[in-house]
C-alpha atoms as a PDB file:
ATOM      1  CA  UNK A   1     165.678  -5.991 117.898  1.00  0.00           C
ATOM      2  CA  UNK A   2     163.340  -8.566 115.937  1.00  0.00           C
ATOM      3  CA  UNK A   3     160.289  -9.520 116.896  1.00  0.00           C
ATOM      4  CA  UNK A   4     158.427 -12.716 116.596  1.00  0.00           C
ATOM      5  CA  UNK A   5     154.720 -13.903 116.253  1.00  0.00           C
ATOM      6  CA  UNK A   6     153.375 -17.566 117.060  1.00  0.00           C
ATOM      7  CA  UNK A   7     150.252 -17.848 114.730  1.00  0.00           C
ATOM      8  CA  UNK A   8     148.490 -20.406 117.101  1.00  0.00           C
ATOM      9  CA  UNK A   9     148.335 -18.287 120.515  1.00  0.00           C
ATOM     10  CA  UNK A  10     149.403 -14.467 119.660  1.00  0.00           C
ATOM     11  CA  UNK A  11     152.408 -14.824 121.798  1.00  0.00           C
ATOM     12  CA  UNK A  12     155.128 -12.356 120.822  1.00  0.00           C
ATOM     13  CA  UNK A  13     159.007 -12.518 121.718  1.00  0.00           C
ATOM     14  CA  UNK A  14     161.629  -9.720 121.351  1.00  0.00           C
ATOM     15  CA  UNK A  15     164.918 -10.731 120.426  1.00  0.00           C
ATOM     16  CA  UNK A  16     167.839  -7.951 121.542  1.00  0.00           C
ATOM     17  CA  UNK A  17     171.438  -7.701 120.615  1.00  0.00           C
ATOM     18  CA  UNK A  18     173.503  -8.387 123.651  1.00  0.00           C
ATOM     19  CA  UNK A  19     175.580  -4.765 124.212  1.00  0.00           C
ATOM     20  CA  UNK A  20     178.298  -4.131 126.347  1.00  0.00           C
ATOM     21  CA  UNK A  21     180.642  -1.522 127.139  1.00  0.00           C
ATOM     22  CA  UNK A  22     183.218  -0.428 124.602  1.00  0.00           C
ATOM     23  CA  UNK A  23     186.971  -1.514 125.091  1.00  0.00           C
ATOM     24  CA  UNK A  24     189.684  -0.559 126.287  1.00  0.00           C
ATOM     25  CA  UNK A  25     188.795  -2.675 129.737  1.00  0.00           C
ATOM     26  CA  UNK A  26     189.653  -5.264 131.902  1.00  0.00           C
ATOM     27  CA  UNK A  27     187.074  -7.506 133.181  1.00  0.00           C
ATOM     28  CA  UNK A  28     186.911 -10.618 134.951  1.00  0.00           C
ATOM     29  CA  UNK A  29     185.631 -13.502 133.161  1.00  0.00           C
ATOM     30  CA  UNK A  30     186.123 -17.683 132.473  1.00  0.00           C
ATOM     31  CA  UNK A  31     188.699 -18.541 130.420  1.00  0.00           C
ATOM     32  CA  UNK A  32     189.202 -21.801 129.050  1.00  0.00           C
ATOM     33  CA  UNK A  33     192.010 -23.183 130.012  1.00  0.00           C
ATOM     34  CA  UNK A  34     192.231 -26.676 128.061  1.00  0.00           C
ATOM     35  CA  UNK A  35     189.493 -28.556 126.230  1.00  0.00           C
ATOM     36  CA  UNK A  36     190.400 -32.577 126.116  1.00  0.00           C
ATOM     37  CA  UNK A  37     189.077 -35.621 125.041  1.00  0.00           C
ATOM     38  CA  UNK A  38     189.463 -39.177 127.126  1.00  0.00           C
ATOM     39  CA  UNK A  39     188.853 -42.321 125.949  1.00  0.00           C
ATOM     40  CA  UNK A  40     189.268 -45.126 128.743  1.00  0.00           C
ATOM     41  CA  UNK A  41     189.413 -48.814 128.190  1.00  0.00           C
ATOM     42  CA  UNK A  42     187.658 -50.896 130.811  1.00  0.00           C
ATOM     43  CA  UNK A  43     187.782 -54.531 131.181  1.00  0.00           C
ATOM     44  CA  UNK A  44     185.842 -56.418 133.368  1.00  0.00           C
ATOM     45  CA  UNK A  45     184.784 -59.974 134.351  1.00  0.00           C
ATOM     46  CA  UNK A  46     181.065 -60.943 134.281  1.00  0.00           C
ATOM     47  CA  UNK A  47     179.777 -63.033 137.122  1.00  0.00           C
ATOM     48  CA  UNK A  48     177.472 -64.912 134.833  1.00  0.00           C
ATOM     49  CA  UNK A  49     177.779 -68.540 134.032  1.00  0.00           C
ATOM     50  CA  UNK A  50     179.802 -69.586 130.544  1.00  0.00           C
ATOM     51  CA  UNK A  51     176.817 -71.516 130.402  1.00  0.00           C
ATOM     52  CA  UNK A  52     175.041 -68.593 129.089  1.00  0.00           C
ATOM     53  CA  UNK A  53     174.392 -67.578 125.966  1.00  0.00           C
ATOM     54  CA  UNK A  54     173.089 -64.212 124.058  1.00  0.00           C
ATOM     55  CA  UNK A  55     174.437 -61.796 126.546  1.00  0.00           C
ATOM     56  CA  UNK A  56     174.309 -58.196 125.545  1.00  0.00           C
ATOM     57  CA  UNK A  57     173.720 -54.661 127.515  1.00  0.00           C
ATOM     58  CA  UNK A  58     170.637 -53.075 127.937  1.00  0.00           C
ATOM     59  CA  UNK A  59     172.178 -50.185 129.067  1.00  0.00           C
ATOM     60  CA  UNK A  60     174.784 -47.794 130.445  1.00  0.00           C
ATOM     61  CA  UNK A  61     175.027 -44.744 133.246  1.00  0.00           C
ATOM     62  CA  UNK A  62     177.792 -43.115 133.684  1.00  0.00           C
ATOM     63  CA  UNK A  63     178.786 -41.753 137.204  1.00  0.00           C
ATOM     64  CA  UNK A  64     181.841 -39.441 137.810  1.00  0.00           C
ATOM     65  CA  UNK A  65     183.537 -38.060 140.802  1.00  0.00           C
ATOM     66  CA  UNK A  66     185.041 -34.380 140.597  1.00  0.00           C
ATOM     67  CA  UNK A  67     187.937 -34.497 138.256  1.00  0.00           C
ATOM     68  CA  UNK A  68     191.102 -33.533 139.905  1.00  0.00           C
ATOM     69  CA  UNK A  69     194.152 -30.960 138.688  1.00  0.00           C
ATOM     70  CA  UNK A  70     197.699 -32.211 140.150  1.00  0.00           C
ATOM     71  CA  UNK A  71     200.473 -29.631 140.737  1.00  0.00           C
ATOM     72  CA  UNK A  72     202.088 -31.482 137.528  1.00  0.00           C
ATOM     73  CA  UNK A  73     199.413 -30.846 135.430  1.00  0.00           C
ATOM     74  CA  UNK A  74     198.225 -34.209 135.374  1.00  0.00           C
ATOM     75  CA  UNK A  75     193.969 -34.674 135.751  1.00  0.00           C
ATOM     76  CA  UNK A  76     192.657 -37.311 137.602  1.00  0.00           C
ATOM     77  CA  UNK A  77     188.845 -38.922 136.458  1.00  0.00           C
ATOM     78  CA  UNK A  78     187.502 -41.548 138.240  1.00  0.00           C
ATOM     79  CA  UNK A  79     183.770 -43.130 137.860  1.00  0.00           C
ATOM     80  CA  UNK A  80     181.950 -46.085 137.526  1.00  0.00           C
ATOM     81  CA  UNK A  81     179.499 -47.747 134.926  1.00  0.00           C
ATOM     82  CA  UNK A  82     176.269 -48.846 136.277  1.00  0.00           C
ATOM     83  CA  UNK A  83     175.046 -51.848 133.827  1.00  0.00           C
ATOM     84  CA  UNK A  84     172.269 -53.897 133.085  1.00  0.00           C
ATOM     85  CA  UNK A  85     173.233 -57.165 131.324  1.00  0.00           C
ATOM     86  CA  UNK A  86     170.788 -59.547 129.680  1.00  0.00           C
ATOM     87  CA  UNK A  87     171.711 -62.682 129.178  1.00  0.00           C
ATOM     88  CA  UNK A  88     169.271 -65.892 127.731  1.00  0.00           C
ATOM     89  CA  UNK A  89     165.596 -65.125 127.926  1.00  0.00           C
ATOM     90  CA  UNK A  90     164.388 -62.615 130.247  1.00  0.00           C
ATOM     91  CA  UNK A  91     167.805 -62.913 132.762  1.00  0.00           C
ATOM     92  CA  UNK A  92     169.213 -59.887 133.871  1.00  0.00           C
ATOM     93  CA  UNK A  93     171.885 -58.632 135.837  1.00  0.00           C
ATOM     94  CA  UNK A  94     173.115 -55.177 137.449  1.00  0.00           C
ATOM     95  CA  UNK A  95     176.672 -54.294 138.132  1.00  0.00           C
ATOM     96  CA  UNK A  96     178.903 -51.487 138.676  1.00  0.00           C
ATOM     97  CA  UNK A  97     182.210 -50.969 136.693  1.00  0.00           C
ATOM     98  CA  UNK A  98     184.508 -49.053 138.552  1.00  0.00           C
ATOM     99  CA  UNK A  99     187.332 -47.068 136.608  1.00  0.00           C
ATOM    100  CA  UNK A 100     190.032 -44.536 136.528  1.00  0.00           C
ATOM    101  CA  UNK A 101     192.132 -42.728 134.649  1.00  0.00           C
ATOM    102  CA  UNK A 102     194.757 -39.716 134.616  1.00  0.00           C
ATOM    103  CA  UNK A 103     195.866 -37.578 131.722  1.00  0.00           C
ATOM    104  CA  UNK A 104     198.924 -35.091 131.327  1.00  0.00           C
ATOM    105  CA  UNK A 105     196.913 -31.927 130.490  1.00  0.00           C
ATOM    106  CA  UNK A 106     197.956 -29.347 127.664  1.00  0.00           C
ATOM    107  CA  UNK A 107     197.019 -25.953 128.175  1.00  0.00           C
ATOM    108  CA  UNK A 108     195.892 -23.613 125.686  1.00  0.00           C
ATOM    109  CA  UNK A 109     195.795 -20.806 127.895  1.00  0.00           C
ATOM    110  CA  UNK A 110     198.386 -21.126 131.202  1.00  0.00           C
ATOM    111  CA  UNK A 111     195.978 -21.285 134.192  1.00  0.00           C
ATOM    112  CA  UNK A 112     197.323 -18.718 137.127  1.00  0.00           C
ATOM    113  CA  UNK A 113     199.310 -19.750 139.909  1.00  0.00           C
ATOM    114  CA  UNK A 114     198.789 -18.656 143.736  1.00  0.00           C
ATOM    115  CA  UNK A 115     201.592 -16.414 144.279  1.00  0.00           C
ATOM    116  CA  UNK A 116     202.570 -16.870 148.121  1.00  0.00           C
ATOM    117  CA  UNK A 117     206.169 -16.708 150.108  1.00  0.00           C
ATOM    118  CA  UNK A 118     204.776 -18.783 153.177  1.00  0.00           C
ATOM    119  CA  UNK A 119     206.279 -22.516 151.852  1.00  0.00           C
ATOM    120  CA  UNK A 120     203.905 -24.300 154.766  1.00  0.00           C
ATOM    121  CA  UNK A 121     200.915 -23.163 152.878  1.00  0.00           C
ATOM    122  CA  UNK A 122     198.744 -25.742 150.926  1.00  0.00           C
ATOM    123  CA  UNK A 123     200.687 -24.668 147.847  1.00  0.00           C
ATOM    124  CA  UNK A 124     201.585 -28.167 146.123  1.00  0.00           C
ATOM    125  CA  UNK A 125     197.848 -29.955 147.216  1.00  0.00           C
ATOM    126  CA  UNK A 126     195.942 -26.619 144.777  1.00  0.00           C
ATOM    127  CA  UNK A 127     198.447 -24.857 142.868  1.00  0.00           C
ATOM    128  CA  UNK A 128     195.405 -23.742 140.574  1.00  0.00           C
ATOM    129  CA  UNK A 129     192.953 -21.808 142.181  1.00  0.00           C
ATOM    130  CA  UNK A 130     189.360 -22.135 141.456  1.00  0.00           C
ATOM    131  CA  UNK A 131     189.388 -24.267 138.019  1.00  0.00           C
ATOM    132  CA  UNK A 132     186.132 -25.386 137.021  1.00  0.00           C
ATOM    133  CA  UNK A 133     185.120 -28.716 135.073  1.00  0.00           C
ATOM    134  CA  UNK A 134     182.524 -28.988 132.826  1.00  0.00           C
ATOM    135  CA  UNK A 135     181.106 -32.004 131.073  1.00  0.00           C
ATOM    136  CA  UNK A 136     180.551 -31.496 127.845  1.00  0.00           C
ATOM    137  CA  UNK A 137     180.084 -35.189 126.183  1.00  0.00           C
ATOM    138  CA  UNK A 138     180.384 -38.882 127.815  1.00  0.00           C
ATOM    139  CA  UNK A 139     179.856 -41.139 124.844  1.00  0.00           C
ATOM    140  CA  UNK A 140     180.134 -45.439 124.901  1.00  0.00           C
ATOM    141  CA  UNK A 141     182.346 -45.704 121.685  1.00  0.00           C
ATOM    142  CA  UNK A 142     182.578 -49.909 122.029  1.00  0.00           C
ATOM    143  CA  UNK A 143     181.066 -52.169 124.122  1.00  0.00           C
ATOM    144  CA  UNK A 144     181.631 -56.174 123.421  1.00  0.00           C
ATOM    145  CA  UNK A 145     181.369 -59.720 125.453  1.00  0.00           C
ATOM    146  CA  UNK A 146     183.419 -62.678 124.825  1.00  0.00           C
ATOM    147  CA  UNK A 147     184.860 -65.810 126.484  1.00  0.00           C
ATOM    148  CA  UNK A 148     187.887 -66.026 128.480  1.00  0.00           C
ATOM    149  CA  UNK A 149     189.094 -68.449 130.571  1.00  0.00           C
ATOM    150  CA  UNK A 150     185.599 -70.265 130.858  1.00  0.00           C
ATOM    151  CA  UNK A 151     184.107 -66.506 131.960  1.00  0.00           C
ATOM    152  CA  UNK A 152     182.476 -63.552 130.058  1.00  0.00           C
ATOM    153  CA  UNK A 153     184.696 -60.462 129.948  1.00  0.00           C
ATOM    154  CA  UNK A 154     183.464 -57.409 129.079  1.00  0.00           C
ATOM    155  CA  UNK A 155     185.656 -54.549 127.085  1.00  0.00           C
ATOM    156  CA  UNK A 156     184.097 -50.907 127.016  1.00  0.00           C
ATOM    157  CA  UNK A 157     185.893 -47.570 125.791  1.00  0.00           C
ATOM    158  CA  UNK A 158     184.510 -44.638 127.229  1.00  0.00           C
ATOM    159  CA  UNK A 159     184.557 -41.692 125.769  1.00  0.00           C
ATOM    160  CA  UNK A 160     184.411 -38.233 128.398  1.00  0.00           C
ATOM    161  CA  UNK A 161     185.224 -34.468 126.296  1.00  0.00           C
ATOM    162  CA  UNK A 162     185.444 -31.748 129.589  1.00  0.00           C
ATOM    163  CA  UNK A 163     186.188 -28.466 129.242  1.00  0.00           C
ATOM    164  CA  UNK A 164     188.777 -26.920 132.135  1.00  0.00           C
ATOM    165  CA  UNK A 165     188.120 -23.346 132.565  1.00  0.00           C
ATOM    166  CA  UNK A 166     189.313 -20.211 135.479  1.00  0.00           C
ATOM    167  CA  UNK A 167     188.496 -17.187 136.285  1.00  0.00           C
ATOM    168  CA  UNK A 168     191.252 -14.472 134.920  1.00  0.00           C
ATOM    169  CA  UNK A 169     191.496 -11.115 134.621  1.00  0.00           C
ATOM    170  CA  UNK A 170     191.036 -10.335 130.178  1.00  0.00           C
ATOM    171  CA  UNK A 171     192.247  -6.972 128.595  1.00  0.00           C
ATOM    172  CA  UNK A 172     189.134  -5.978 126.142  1.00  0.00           C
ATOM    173  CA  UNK A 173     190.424  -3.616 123.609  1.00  0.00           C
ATOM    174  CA  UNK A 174     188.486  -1.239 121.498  1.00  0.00           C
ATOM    175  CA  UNK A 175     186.742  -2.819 118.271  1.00  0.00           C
ATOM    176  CA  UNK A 176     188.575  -2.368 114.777  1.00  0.00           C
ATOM    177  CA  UNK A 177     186.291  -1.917 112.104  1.00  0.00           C
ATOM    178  CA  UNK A 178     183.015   0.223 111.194  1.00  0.00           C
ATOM    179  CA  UNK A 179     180.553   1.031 113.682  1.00  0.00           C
ATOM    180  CA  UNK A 180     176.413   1.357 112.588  1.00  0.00           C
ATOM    181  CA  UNK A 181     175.080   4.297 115.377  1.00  0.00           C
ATOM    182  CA  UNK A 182     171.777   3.527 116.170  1.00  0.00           C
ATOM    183  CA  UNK A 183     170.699   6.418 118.314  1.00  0.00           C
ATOM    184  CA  UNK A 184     172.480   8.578 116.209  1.00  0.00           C
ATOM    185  CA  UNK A 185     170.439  11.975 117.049  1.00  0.00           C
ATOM    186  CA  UNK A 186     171.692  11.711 120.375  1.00  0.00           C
ATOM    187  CA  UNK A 187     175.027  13.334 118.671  1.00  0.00           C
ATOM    188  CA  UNK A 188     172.536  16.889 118.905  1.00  0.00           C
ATOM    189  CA  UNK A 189     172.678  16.921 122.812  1.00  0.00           C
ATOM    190  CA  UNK A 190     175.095  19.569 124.574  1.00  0.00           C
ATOM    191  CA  UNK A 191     178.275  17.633 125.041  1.00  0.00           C
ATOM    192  CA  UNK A 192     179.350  20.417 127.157  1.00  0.00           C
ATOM    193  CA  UNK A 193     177.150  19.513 130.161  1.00  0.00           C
ATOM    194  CA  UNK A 194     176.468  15.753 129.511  1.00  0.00           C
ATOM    195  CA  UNK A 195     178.604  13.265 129.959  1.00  0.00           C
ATOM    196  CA  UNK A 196     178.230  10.444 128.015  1.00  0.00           C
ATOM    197  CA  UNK A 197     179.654   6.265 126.564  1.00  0.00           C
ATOM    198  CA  UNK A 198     179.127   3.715 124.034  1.00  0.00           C
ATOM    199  CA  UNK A 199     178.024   0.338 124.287  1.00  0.00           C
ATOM    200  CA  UNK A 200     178.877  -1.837 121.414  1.00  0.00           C
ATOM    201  CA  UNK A 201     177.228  -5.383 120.144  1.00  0.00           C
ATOM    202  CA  UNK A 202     176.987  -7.493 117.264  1.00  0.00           C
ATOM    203  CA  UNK A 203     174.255  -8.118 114.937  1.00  0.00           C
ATOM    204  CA  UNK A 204     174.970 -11.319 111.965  1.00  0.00           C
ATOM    205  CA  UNK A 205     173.007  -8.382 109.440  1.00  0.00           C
ATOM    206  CA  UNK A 206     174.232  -5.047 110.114  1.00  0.00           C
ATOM    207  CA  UNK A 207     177.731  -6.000 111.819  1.00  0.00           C
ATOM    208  CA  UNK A 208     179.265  -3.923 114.818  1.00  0.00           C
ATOM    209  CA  UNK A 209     176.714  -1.211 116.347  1.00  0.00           C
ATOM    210  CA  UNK A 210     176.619   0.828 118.933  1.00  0.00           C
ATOM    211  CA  UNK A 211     174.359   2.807 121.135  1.00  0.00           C
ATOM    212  CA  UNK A 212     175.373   6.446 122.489  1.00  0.00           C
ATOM    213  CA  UNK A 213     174.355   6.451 126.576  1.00  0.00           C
ATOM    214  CA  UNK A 214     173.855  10.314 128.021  1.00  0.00           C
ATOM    215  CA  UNK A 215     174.878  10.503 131.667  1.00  0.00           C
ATOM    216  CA  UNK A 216     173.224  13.610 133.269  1.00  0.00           C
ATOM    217  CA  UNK A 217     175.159  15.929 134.317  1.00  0.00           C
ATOM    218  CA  UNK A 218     173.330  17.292 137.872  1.00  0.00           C
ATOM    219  CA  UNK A 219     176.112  19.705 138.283  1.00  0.00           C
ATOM    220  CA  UNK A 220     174.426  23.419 137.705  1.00  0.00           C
ATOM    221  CA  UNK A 221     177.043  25.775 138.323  1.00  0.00           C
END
């Protein structure tokens, strides 16, 4: 534990080392699947006259609909750009960008599979249970104007980094390496009427420690 003191207010914080039981387990967590980066090209006409001169973007939002996972492995995004233009003095215009894009996915870790023998089920529509997307970046890498055709065309690359993750079941085996006790007079109890486990952390000054838990034994004969 280290504790911390704000000099201007006297407020205090406690920092703990997250524990957790000791290995060898199976538990039930996230795992990430596949963590990919898209970059999209859009191209778009302007409806703005050629007449008009200075144009540039004031600015950018980014809107995206829930990514889809095909039975082939292929993700689906799809999204529009909501932009403000300027254009000559004080002239401004809002429009939306629409766009799409789909992307053979690599896995890292092979998501699991429902495992059925009734074919009418929804099998091929969500062969991949319960994947979740996260956003974790959605960047403008290039956005430009120029003339074609007697019209303004505009050419963006978005940029979109998610992270595709599922919920499997992880083997958590028993840590390698020397363990720091830090309750280590609870080693004086009776063993032969307490029960008792480990919980094991990890702290960046002292490495891997552990902390001894005594389970009661309410058993008296």
């Amino acid at each position: 534990m280290n504790r911390k003191k704000n000099n201007c207010n006297n407020t205090q914080a406690e920092f703990y080392v997250p524990m957790g039981r000791v290995g060898s387990l199976v538990i039930q967590a996230p795992v990430v699947l596949s963590i990919v980066k898209v970059s999209i090209p859009i191209s778009s006409n302007i409806d703005i006259s050629d007449s008009c001169n200075d144009v540039s973007t004031l600015s950018n939002k980014v809107f995206l609909s829930k990514p889809v996972l095909s039975n082939n492995s292929n993700l689906s995004i799809e999204g529009y750009v909501e932009k403000e233009i300027e254009y000559m003095t004080n002239c401004n215009l809002n429009t939306n960008i629409p766009f799409t894009a789909t992307v053979p996915i690599n896995f890292s870790i092979l998501p699991e599979t429902k495992n059925s023998t009734n074919t009418s089920n929804n099998y091929y529509k969500k062969p991949y249970p319960k994947i979740s997307f996260s956003i974790d970046s959605i960047d403008i890498e290039s956005d430009s104007y120029k003339m074609i055709n007697c019209a303004y065309e505009n050419s963006m690359v978005i940029s979109i980094k998610l992270t595709l993750a599922q919920n499997q079941y992880v083997f958590i085996p028993e840590p390698e390496g020397d363990v720091l006790l830090q309750n280590s007079n609870a080693i004086q109890s009776n063993d032969s009427q307490e029960n008792f486990y480990y919980t094991v952390g990890y702290d960046r000054n002292s490495g891997l420690i552990a902390n001894r838990i005594t389970v009661k034994n309410n058993n008296n004969n």
